[in-house]
N, C-alpha and C. Protein backbone atom coordinates (compact mmCIF):
# COMPACT_ATOMS: atom_id res chain seq x y z
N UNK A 1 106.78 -0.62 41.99
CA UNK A 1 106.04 -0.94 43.18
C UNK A 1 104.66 -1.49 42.85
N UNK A 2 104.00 -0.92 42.14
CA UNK A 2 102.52 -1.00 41.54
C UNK A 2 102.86 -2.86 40.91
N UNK A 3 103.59 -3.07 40.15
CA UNK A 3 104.03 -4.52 39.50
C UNK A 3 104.23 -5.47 40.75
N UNK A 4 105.24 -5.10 41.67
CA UNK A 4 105.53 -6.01 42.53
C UNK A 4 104.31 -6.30 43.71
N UNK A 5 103.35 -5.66 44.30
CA UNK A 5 102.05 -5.62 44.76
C UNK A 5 101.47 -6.21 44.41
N UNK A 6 101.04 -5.91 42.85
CA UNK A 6 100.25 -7.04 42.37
C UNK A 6 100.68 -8.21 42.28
N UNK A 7 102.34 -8.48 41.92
CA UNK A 7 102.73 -9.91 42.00
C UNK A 7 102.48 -10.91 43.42
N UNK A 8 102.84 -9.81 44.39
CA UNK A 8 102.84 -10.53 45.28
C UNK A 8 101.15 -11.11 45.66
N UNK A 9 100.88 -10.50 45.75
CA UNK A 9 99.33 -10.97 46.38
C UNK A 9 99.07 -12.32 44.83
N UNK A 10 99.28 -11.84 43.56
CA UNK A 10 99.04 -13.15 43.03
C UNK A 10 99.93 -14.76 43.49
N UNK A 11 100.94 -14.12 43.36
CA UNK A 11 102.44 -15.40 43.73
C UNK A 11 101.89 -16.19 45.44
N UNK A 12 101.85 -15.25 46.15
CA UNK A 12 101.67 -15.29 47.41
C UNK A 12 99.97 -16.11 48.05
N UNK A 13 98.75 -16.11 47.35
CA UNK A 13 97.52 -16.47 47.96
C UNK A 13 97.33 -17.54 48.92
N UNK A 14 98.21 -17.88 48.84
CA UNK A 14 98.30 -18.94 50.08
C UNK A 14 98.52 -18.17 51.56
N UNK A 15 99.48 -17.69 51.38
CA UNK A 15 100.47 -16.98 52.76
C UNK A 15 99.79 -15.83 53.05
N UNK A 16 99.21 -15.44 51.86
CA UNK A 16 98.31 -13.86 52.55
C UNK A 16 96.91 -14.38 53.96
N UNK A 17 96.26 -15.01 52.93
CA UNK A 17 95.30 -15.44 53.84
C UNK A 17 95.79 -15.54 55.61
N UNK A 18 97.11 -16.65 55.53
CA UNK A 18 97.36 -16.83 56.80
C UNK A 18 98.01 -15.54 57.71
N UNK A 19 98.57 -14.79 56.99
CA UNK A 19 99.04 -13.26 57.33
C UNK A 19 98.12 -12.76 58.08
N UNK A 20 96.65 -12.84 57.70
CA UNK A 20 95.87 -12.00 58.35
C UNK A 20 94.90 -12.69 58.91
N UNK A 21 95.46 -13.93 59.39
CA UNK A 21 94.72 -14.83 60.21
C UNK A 21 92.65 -15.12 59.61
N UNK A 22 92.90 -15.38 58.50
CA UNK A 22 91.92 -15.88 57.41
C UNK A 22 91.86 -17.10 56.35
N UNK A 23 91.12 -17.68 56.33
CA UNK A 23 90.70 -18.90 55.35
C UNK A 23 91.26 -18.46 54.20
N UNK A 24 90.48 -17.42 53.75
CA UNK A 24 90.86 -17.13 52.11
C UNK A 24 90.27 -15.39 51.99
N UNK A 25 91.07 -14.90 51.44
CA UNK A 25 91.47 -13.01 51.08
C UNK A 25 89.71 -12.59 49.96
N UNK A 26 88.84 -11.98 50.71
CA UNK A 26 87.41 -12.03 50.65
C UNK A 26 87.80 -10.33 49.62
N UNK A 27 86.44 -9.61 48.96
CA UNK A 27 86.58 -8.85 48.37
C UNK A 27 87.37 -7.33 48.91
N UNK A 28 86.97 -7.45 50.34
CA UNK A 28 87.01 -6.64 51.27
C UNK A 28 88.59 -6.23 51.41
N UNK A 29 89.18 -7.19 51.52
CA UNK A 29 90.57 -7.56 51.47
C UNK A 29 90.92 -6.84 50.07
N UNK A 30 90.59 -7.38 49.42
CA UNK A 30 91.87 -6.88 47.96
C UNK A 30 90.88 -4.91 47.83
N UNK A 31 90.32 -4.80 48.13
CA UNK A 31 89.52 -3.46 48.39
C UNK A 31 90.51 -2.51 49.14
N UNK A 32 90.85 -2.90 50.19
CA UNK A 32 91.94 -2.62 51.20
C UNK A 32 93.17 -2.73 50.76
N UNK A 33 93.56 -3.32 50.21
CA UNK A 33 95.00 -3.50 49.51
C UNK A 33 95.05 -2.43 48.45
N UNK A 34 93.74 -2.17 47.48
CA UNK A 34 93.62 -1.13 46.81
C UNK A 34 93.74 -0.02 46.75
N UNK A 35 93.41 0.85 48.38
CA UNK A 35 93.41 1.61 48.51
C UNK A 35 94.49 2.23 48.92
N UNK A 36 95.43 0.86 50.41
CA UNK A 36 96.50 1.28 50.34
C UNK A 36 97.59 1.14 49.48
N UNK A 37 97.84 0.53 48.35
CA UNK A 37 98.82 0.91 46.96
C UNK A 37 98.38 2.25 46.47
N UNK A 38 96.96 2.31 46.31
CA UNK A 38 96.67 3.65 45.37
C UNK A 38 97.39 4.59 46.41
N UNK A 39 96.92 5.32 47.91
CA UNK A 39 97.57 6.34 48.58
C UNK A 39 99.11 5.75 48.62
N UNK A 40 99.67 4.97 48.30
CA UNK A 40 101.27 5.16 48.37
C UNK A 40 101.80 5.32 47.39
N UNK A 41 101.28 4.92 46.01
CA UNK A 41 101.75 5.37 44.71
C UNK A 41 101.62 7.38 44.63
N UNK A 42 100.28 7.54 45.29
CA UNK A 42 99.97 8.89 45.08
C UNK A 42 100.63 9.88 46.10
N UNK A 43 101.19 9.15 46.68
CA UNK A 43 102.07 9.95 48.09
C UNK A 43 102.84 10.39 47.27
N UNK A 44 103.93 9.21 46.55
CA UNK A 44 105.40 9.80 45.85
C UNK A 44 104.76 10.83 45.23
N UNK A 45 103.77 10.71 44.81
CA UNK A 45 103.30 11.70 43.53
C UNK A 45 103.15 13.51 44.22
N UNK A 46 103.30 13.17 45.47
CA UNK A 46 102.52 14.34 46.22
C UNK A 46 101.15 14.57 46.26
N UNK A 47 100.27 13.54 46.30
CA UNK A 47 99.25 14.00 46.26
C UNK A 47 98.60 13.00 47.08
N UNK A 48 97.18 13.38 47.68
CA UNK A 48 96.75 13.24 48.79
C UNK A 48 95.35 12.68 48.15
N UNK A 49 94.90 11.43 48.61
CA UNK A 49 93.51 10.88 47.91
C UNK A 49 92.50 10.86 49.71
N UNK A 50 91.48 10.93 49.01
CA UNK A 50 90.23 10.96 50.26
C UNK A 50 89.49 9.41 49.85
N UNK A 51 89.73 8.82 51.06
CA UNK A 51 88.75 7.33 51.02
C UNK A 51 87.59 7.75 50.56
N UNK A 52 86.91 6.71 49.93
CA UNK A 52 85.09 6.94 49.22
C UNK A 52 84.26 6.10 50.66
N UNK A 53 83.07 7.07 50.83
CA UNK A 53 82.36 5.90 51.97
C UNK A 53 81.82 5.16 51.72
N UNK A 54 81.91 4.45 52.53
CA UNK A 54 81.33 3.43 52.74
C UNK A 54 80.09 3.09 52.69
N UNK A 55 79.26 1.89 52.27
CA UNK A 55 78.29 2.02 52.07
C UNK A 55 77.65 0.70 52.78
């Protein structure tokens, strides 16, 4: 899962952008994508992560 995530968002930069009704996928974006792979990798794992705030 962790491999195919990252593929996609590389393979894909065209189609993401338009996915989320955007020009082009800003830091904020792959930040967000980060966090949700990390809590779904760590789900299977059983384990439970706490977002960092925001600043």
């Amino acid at each position: 899962m962790i491999w195919a995530s990252t593929q996609h968002y590389a393979d894909f930069d065209t189609q993401i952008p338009a996915l989320l009704g955007k020009a082009s996928i800003g830091p904020e974006d792959y930040r967000t994508a980060t966090e949700l792979i990390t809590r779904m990798v760590l789900a299977t794992l059983g384990l439970v992560t706490v977002s960092p705030a925001r600043t």
